[in-house]
C-alpha atoms as a PDB file:
ATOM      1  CA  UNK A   1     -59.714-132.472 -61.262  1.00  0.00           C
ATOM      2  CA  UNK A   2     -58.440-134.970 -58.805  1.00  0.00           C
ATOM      3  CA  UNK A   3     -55.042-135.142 -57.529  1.00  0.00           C
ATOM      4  CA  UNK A   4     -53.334-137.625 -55.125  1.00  0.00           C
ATOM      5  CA  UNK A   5     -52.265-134.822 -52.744  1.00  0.00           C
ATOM      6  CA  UNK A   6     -53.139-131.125 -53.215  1.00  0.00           C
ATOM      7  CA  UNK A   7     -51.098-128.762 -52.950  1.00  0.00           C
ATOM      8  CA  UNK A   8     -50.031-127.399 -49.216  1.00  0.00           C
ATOM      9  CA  UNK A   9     -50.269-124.083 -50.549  1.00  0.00           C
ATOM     10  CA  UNK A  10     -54.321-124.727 -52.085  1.00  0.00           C
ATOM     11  CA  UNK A  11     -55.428-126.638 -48.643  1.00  0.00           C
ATOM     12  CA  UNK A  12     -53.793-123.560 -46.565  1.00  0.00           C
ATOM     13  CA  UNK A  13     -56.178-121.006 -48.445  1.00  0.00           C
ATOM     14  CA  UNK A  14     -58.885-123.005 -48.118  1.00  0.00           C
ATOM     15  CA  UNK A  15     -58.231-123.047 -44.130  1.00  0.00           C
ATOM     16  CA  UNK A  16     -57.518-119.579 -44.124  1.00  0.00           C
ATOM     17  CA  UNK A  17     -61.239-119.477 -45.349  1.00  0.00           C
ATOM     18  CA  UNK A  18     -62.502-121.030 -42.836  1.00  0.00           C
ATOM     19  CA  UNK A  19     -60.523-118.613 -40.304  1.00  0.00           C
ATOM     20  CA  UNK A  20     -61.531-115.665 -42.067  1.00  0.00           C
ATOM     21  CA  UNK A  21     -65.162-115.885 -42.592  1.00  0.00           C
ATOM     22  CA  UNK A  22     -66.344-117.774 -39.572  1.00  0.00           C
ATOM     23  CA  UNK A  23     -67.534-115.132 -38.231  1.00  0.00           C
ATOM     24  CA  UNK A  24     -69.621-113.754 -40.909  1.00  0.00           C
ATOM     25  CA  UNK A  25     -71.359-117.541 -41.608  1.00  0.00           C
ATOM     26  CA  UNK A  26     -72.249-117.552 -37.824  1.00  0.00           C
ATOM     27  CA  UNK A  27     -73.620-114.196 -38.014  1.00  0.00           C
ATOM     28  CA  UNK A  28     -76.078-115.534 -40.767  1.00  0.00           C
ATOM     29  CA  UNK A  29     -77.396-118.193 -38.563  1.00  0.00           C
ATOM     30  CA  UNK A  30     -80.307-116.109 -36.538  1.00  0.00           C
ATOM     31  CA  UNK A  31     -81.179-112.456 -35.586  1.00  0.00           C
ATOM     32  CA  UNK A  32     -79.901-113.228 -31.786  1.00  0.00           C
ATOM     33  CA  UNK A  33     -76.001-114.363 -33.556  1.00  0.00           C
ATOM     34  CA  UNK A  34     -75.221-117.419 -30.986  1.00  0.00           C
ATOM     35  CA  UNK A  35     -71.900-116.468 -29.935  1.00  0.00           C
ATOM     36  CA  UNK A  36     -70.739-120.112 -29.421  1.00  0.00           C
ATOM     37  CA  UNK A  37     -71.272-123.196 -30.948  1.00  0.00           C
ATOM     38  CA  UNK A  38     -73.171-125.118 -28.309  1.00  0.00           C
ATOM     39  CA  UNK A  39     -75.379-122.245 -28.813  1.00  0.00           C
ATOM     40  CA  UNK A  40     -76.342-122.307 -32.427  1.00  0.00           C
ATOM     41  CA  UNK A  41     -76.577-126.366 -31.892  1.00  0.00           C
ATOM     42  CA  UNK A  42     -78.962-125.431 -28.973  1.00  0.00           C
ATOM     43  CA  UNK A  43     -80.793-123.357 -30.965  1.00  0.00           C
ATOM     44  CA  UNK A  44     -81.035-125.994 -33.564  1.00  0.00           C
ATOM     45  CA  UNK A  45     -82.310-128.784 -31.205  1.00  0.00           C
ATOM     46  CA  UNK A  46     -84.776-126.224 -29.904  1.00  0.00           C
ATOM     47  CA  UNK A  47     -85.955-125.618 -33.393  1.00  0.00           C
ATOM     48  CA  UNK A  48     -86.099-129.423 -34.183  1.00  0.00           C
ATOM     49  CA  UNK A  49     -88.159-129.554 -30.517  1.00  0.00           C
ATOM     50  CA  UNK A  50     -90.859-127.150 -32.001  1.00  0.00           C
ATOM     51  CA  UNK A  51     -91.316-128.856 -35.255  1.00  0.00           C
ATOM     52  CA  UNK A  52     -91.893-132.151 -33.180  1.00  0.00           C
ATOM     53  CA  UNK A  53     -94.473-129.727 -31.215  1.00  0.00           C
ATOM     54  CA  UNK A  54     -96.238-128.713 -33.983  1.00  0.00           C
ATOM     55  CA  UNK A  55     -96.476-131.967 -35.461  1.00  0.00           C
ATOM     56  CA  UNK A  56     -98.133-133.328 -31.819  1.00  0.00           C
ATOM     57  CA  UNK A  57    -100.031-130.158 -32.210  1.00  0.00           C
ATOM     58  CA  UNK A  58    -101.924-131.391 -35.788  1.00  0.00           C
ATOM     59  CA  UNK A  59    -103.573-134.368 -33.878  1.00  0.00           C
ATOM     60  CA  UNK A  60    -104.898-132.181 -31.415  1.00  0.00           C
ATOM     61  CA  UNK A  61    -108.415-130.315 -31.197  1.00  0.00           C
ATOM     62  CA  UNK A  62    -108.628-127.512 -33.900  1.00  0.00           C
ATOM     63  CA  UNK A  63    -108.820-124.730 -31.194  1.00  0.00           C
ATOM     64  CA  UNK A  64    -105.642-125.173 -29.420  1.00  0.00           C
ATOM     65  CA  UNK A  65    -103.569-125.529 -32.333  1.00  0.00           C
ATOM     66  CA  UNK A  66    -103.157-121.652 -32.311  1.00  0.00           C
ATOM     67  CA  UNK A  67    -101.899-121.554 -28.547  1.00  0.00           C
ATOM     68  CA  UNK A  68     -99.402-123.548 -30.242  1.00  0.00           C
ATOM     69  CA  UNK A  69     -97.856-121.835 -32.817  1.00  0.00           C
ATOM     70  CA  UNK A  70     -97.998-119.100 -30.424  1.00  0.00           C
ATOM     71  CA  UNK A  71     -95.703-120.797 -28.592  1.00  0.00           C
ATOM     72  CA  UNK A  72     -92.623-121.121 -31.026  1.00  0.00           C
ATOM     73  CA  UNK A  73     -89.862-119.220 -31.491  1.00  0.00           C
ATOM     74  CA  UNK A  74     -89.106-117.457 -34.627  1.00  0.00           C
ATOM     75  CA  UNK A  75     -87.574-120.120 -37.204  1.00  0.00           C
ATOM     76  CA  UNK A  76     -83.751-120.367 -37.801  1.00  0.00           C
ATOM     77  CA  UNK A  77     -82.198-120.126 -41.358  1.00  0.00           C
ATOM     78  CA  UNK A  78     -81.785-123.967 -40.640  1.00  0.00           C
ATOM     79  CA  UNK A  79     -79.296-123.481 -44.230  1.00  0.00           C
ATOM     80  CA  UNK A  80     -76.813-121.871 -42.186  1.00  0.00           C
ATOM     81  CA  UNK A  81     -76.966-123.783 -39.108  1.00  0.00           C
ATOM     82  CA  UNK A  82     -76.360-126.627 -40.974  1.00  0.00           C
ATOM     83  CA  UNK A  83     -73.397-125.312 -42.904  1.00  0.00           C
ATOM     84  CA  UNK A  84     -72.023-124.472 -39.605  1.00  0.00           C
ATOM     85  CA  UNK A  85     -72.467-128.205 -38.201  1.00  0.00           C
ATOM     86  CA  UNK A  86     -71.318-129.907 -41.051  1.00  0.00           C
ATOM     87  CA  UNK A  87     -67.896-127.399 -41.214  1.00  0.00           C
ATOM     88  CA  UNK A  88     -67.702-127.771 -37.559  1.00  0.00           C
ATOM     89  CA  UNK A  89     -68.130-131.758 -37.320  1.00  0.00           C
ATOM     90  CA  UNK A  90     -65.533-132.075 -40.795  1.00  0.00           C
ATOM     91  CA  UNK A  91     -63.221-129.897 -39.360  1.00  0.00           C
ATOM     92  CA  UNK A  92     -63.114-131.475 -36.009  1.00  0.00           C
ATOM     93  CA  UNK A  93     -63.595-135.047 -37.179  1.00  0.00           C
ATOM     94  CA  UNK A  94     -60.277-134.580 -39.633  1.00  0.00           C
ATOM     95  CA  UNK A  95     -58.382-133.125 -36.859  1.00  0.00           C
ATOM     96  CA  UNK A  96     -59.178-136.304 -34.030  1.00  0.00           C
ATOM     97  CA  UNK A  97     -58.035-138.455 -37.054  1.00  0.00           C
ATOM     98  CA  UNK A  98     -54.765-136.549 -38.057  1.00  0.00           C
ATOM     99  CA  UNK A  99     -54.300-136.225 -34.021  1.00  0.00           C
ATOM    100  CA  UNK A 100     -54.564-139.631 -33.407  1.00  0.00           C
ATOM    101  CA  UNK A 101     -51.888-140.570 -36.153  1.00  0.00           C
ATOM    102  CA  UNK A 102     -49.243-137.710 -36.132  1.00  0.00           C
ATOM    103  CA  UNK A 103     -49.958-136.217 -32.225  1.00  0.00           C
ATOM    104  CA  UNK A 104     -47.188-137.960 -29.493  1.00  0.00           C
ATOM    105  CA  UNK A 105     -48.721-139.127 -26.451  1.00  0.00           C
ATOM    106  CA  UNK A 106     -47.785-136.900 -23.368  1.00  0.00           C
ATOM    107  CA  UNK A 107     -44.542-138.015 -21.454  1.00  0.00           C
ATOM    108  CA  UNK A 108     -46.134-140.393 -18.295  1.00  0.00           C
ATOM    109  CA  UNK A 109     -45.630-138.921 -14.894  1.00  0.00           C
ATOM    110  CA  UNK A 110     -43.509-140.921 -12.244  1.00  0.00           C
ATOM    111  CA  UNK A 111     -46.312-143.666 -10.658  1.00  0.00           C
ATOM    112  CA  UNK A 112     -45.203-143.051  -7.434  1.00  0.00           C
ATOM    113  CA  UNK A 113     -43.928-139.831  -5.912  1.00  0.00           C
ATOM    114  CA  UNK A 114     -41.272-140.333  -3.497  1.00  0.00           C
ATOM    115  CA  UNK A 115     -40.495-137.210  -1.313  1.00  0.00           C
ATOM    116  CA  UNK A 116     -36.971-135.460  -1.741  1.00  0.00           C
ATOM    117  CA  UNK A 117     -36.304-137.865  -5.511  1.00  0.00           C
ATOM    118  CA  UNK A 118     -35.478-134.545  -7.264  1.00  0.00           C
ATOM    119  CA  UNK A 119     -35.527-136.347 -10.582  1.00  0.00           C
ATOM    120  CA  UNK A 120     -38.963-137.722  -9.856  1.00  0.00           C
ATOM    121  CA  UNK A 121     -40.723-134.553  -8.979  1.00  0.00           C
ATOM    122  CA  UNK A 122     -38.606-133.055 -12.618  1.00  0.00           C
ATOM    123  CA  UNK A 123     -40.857-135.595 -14.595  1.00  0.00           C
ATOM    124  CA  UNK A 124     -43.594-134.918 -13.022  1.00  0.00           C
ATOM    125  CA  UNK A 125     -43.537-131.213 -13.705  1.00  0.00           C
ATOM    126  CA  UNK A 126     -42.535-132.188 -16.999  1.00  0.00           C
ATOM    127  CA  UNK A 127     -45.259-134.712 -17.722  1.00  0.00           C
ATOM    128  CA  UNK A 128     -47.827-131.907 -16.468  1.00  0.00           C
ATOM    129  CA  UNK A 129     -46.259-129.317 -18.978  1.00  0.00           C
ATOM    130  CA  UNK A 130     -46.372-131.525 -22.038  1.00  0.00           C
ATOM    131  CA  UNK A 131     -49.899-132.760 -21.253  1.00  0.00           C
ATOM    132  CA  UNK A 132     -51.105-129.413 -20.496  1.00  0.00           C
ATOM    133  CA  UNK A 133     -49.435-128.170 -24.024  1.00  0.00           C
ATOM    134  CA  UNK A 134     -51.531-125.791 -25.520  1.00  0.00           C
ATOM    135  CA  UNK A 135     -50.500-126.710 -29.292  1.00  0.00           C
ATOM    136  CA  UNK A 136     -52.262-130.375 -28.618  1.00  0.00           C
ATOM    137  CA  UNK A 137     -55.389-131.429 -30.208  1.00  0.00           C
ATOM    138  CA  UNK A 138     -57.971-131.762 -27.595  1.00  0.00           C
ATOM    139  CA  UNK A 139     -60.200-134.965 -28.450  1.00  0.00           C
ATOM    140  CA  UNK A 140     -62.929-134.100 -26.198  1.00  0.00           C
ATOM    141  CA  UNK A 141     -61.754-131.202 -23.675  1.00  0.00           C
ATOM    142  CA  UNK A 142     -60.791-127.389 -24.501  1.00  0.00           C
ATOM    143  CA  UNK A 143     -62.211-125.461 -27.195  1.00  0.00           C
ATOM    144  CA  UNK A 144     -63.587-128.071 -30.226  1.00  0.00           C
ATOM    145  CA  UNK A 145     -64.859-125.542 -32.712  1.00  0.00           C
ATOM    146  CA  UNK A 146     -64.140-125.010 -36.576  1.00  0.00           C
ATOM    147  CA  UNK A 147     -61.318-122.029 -36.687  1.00  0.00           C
ATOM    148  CA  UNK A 148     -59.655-123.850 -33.395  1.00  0.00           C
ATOM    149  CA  UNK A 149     -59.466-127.307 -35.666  1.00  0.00           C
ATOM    150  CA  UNK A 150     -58.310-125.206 -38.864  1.00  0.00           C
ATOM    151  CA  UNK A 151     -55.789-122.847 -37.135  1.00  0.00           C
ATOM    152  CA  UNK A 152     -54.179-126.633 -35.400  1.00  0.00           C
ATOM    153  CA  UNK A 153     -54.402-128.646 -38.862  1.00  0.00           C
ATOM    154  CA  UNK A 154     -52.774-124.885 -40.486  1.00  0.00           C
ATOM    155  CA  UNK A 155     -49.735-125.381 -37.868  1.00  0.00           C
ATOM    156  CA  UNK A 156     -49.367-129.179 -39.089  1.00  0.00           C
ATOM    157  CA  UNK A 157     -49.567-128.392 -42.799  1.00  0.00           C
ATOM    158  CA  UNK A 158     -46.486-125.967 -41.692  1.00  0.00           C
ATOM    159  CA  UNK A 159     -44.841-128.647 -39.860  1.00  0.00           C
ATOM    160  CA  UNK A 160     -44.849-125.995 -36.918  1.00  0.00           C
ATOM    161  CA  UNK A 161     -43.196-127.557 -33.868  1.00  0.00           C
ATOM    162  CA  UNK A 162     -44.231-129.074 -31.151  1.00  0.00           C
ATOM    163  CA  UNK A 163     -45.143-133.003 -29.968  1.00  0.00           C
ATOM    164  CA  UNK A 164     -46.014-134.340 -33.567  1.00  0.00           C
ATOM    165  CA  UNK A 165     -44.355-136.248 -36.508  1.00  0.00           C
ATOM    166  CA  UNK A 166     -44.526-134.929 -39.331  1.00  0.00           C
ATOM    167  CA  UNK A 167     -47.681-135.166 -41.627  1.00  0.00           C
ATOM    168  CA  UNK A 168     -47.389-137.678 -44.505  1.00  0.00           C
ATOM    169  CA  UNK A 169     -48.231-137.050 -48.408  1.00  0.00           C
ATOM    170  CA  UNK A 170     -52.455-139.228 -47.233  1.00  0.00           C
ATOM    171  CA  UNK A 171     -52.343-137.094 -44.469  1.00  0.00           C
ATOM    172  CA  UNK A 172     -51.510-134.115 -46.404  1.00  0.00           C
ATOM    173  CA  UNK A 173     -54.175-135.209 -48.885  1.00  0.00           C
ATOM    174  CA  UNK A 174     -57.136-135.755 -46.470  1.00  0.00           C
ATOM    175  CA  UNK A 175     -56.750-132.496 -44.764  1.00  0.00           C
ATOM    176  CA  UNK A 176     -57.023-131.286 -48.318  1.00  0.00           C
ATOM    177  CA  UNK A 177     -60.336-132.594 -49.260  1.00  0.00           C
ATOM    178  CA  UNK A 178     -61.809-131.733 -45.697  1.00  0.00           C
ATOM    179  CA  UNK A 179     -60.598-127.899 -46.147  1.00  0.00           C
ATOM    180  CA  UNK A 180     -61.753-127.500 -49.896  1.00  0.00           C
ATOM    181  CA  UNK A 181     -65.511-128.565 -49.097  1.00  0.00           C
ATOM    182  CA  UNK A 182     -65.094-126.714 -45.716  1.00  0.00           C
ATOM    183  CA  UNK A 183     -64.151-123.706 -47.656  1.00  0.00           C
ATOM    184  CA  UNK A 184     -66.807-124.106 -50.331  1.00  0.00           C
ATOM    185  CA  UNK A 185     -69.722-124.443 -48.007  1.00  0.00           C
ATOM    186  CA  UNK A 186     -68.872-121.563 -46.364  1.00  0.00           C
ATOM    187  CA  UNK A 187     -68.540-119.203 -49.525  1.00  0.00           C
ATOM    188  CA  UNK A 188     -71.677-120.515 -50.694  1.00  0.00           C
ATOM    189  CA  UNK A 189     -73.689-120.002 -47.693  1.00  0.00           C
ATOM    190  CA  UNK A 190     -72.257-116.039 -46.618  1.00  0.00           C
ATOM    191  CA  UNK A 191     -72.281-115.470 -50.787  1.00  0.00           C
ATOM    192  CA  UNK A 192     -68.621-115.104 -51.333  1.00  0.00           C
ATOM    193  CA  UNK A 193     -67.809-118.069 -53.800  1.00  0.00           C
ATOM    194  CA  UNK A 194     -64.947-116.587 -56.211  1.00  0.00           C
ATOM    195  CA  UNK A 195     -62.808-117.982 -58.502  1.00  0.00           C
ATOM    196  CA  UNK A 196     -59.351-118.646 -57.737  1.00  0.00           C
ATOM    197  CA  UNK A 197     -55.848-119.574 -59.942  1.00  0.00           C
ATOM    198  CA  UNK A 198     -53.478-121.601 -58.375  1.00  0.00           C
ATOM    199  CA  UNK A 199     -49.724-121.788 -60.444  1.00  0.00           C
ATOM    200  CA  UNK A 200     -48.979-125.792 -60.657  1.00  0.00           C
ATOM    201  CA  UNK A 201     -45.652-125.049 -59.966  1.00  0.00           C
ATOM    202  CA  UNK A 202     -44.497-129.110 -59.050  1.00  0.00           C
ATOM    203  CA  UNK A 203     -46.263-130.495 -62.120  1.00  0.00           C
ATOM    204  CA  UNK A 204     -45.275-128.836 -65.635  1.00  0.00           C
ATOM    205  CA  UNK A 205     -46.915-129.148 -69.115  1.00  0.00           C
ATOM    206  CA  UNK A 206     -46.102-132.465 -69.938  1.00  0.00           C
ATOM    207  CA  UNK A 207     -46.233-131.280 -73.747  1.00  0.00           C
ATOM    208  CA  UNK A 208     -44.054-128.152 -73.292  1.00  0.00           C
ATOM    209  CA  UNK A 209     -42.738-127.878 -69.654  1.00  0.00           C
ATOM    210  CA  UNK A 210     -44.117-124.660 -69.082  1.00  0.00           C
ATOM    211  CA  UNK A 211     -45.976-123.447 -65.951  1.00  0.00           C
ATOM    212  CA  UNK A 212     -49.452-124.814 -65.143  1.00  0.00           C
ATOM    213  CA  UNK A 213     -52.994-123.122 -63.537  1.00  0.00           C
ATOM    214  CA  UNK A 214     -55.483-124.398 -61.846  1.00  0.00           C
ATOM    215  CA  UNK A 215     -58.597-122.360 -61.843  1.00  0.00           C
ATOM    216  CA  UNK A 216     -61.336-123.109 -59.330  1.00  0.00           C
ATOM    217  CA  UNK A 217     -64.235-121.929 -57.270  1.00  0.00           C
ATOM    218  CA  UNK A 218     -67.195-119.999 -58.556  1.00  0.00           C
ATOM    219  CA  UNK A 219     -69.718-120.927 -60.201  1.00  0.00           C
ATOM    220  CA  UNK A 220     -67.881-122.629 -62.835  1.00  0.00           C
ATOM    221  CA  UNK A 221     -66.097-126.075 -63.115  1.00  0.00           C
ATOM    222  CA  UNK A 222     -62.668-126.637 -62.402  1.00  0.00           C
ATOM    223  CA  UNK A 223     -60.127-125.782 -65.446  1.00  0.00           C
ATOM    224  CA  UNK A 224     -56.264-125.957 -66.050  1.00  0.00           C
ATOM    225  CA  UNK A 225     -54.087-123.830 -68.389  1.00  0.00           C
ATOM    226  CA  UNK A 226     -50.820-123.522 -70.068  1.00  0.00           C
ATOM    227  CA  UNK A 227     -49.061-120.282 -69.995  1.00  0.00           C
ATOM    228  CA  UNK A 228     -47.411-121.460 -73.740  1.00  0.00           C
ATOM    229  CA  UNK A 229     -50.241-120.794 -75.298  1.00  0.00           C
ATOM    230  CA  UNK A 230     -49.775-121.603 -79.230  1.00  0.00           C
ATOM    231  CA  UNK A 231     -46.170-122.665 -78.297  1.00  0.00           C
ATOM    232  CA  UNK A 232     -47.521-125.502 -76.861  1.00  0.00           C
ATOM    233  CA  UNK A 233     -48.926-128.427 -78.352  1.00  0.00           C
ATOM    234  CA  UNK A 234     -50.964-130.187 -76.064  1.00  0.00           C
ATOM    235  CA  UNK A 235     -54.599-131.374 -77.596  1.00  0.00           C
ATOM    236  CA  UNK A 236     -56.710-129.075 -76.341  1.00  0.00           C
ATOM    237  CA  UNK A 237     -57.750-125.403 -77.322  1.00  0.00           C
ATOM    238  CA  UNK A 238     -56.957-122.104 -76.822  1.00  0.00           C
ATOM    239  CA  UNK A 239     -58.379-120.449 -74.732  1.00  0.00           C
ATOM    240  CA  UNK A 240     -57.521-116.380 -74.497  1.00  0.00           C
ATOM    241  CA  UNK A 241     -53.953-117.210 -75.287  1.00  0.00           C
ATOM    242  CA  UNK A 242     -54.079-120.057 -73.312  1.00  0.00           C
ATOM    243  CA  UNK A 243     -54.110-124.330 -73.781  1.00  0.00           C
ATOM    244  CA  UNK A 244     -57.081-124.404 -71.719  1.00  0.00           C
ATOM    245  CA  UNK A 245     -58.481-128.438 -70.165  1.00  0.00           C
ATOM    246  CA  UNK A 246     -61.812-127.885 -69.440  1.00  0.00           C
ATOM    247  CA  UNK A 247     -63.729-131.025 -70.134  1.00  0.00           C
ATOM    248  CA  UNK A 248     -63.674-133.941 -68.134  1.00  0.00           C
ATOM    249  CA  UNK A 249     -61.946-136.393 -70.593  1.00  0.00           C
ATOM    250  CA  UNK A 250     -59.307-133.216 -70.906  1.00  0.00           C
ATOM    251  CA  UNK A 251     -58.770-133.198 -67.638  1.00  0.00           C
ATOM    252  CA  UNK A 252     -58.570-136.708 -66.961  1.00  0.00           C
ATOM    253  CA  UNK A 253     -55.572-137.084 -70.271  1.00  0.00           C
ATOM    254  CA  UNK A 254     -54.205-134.283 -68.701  1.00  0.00           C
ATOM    255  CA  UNK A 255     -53.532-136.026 -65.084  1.00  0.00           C
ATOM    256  CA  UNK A 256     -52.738-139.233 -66.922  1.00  0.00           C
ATOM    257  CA  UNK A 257     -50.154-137.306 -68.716  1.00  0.00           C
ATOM    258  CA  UNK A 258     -48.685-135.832 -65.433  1.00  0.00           C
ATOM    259  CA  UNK A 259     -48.521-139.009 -63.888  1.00  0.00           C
ATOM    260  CA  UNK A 260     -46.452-140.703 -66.708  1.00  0.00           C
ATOM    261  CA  UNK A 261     -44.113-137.548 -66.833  1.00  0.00           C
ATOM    262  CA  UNK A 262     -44.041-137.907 -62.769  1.00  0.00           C
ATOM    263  CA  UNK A 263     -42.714-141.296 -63.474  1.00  0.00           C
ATOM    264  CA  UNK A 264     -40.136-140.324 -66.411  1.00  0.00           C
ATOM    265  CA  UNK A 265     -38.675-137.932 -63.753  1.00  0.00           C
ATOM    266  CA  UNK A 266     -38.732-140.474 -61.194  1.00  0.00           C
ATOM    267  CA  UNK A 267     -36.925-142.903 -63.460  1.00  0.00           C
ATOM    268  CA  UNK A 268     -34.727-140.503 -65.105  1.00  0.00           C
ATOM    269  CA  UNK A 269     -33.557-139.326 -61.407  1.00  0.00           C
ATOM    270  CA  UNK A 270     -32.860-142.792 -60.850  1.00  0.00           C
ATOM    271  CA  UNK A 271     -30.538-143.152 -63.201  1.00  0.00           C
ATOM    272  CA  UNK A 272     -28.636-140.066 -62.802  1.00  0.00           C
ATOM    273  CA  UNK A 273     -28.378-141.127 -58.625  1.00  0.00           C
ATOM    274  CA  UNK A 274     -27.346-144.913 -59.950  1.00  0.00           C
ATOM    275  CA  UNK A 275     -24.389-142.826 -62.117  1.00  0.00           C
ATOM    276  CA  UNK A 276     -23.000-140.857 -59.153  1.00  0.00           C
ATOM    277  CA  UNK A 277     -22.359-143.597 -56.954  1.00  0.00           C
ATOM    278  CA  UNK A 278     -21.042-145.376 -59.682  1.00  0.00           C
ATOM    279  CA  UNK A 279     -18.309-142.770 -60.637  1.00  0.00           C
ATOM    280  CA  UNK A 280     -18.113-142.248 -56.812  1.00  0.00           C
ATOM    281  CA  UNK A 281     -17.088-145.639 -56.375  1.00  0.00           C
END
């Protein structure tokens, strides 16, 4: 089920994923566990090297093929190293883009120092400070790995402080979609996929205004419920107790629905804001 913006609380699980098992998907990658990750991209050029060996190797004479093969060193689970790429080059990628939106350039240094200018030699201790802060994103210097961009896009989700504005609904949204497949490819590859219920708590039943759940993860497809079970009389079945939207076309009715009561409330807010400063008045 698509939403315009998930849920701060959702996107901050799914980077606390990423934080938390890390270390287990790069232990998957080989038998030697590359401790860093120029090393398991090393390792995965080296392995592309030996293929493009072998493959030079086929047009040669029969009897040196198996000085060849001899050669090579034992194969990668290539499935892992690529899950750790494409979480790496996500996470990274999302964070240069949120960075280059929401991150404040560092305060410019005097251009000329002039010796005894007290105030000068201030902003120039200052300028150093703020460039050298260690809550920046980095675009191509420092430590550019996956938990480094999650733990940084974490601290913006929180609006932590420190030289940024603040992130915006799209932005808020984007890091969302980057952290849920993040998240996913790393359960599926270390084998820890598990479904997960997340309480709608912004966005009640449009039929009964009781509290929403998202259900996702696992190796079934995304579902919402209804805690009113019977008491409520949305279209759909129940489910254990439950008004359960499972299908597509139930899922999509049901966002359509939450989007017009989103924009009852809005109107209805309106009007109540359009009668206080009236009777203020």
């Amino acid at each position: 089920m698509q939403h315009t913006a998930r849920p701060d609380r959702i996107t901050a699980d799914d980077l606390r994923v990423v934080l938390d098992h890390w270390a287990d998907l790069r232990a998957l990658v080989d038998t030697a566990r590359p401790r860093t990750g120029a090393e398991y991209l090393r390792s995965l050029d080296a392995h592309h090297a030996a293929e493009a060996a072998l493959d030079r190797a086929a047009a040669a004479p029969a009897e040196r093929e198996h000085l060849v093969l001899a050669e090579q060193p034992a194969p990668l689970r290539l499935h892992v190293v690529d899950a750790c790429r494409a979480v790496e080059v996500a996470l990274c990628s999302i964070a240069d883009e949120i960075a280059a939106e929401v991150q404040r350039s560092p305060i410019a240094p005097p251009r000329r120092a002039i010796a005894g200018d007290e105030a000068a030699l201030g902003l120039e201790l200052l300028a150093m400070r703020d460039a050298a802060d260690e809550r920046r994103w980095r675009y191509n210097l420092g430590e550019r790995t996956a938990p480094r961009a999650a733990e940084w896009l974490l601290a913006r989700l929180h609006d932590e402080a420190g030289p940024f504005l603040p992130l915006d609904e799209a932005q808020r949204a984007r890091i969302g979609r980057i952290a849920r497949a993040a998240a996913r490819r790393i359960e599926r590859t270390v084998g820890i996929e598990q479904r997960r219920a997340y309480p709608m708590d912004d966005r009640p039943c449009p039929w009964c205004g009781a509290t929403l759940t998202m259900h996702r993860g696992g190796s079934d497809a995304d579902t919402v419920t209804c805690e009113n079970g019977y008491d409520c009389r949305a279209p759909v079945p129940v489910v254990e107790g439950r008004r359960t939207w499972a299908a597509p076309h139930e899922l999509v009715a049901l966002e359509q629905a939450l989007g017009k009561a989103e924009r009852r409330r809005r109107r209805r807010d309106a009007k109540r804001a359009e009668r206080a400063r009236a009777r203020a008045a």
